[in-house]
Protein backbone atom coordinates (compact mmCIF):
# COMPACT_ATOMS: atom_id res chain seq x y z
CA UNK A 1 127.69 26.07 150.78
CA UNK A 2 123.88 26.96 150.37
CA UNK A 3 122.64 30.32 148.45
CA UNK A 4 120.09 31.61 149.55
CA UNK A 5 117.92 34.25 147.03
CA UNK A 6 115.02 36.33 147.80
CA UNK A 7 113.85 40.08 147.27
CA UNK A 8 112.60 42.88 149.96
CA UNK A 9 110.44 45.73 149.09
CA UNK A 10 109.76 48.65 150.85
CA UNK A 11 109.78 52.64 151.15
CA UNK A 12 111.82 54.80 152.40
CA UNK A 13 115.54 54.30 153.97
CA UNK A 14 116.96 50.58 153.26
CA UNK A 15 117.87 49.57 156.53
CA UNK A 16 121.68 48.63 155.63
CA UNK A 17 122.05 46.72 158.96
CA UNK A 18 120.16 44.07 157.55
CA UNK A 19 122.54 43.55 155.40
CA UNK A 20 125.43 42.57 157.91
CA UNK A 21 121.99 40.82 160.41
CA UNK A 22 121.39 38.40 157.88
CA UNK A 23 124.52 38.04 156.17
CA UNK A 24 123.58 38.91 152.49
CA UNK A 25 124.21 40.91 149.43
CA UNK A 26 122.84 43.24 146.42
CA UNK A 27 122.54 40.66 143.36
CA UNK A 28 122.85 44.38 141.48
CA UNK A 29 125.66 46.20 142.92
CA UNK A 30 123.51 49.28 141.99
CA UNK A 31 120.75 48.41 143.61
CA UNK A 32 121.51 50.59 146.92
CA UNK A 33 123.04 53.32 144.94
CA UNK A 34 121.74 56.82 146.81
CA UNK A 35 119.40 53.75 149.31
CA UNK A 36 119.58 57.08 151.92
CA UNK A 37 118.33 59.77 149.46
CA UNK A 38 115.99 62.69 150.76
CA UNK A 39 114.79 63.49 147.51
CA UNK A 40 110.59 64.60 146.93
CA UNK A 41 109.90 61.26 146.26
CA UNK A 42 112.01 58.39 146.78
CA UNK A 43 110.57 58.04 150.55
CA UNK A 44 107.73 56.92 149.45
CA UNK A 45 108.18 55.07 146.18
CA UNK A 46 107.88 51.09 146.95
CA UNK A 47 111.41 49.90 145.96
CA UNK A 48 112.19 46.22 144.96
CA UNK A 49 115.77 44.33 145.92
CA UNK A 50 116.82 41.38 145.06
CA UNK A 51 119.34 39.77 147.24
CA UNK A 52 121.58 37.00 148.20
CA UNK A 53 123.24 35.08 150.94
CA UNK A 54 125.92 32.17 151.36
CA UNK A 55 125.30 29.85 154.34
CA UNK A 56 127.32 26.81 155.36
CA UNK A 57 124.05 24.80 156.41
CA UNK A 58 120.66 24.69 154.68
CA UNK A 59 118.41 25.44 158.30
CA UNK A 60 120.24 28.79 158.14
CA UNK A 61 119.09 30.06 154.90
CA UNK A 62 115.92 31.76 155.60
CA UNK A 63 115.92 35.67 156.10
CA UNK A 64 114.75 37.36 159.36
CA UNK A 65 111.13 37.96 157.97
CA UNK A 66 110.00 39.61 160.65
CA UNK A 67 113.36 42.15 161.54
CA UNK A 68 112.75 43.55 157.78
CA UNK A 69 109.28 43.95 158.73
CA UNK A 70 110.13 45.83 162.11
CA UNK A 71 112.61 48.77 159.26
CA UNK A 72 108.72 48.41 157.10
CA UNK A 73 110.10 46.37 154.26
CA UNK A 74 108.92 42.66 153.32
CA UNK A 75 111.60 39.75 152.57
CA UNK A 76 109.39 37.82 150.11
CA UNK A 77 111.11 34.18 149.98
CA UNK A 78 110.45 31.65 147.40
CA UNK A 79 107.30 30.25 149.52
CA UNK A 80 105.59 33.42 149.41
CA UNK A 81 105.76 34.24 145.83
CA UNK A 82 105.42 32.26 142.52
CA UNK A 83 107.49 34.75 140.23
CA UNK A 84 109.86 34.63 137.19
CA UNK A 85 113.08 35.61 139.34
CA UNK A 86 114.43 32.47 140.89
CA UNK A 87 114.30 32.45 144.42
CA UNK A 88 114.63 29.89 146.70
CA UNK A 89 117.65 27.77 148.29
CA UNK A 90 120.49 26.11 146.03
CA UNK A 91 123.62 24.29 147.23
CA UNK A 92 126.35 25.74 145.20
């Protein structure tokens, strides 16, 4: 089993379909808490999620870059970004 880690940001609603579309998780379980708020505000605050999946093989690891970018939020994989959070593909 591969894990797959990475982190989308974006504004506004968090398109929870992509959830199920690329088979991943929260790392925080909090993280979505109130994702569908209306508040002054939280539309257009740029939010940061980190976020997980399990795959069987290693080609299937990579999220659907461009489907987050069609809801306006950017998957930012391990090639992308040089940051302190570990992301990237493990086998487990």
């Amino acid at each position: 089993m591969y894990t797959t880690t990475f982190r989308v940001q974006g504004c506004g609603p968090f398109p929870l379909d992509m959830l199920r579309y690329d088979c991943c998780y929260p790392v925080d379980e909090n993280a979505l808490r109130n994702s569908d708020r209306d508040d002054v505000g939280w539309g257009t605050t740029r939010r940061v999620i980190y976020l997980k999946c399990n795959h069987q093989y290693k080609q299937n690891s990579a999220p659907t870059v461009g489907r987050w970018q069609s809801f306006g939020w950017t998957a930012i994989t391990s090639g992308q970004d040089k940051s302190d959070w570990l992301l990237g593909t493990r086998k487990r």
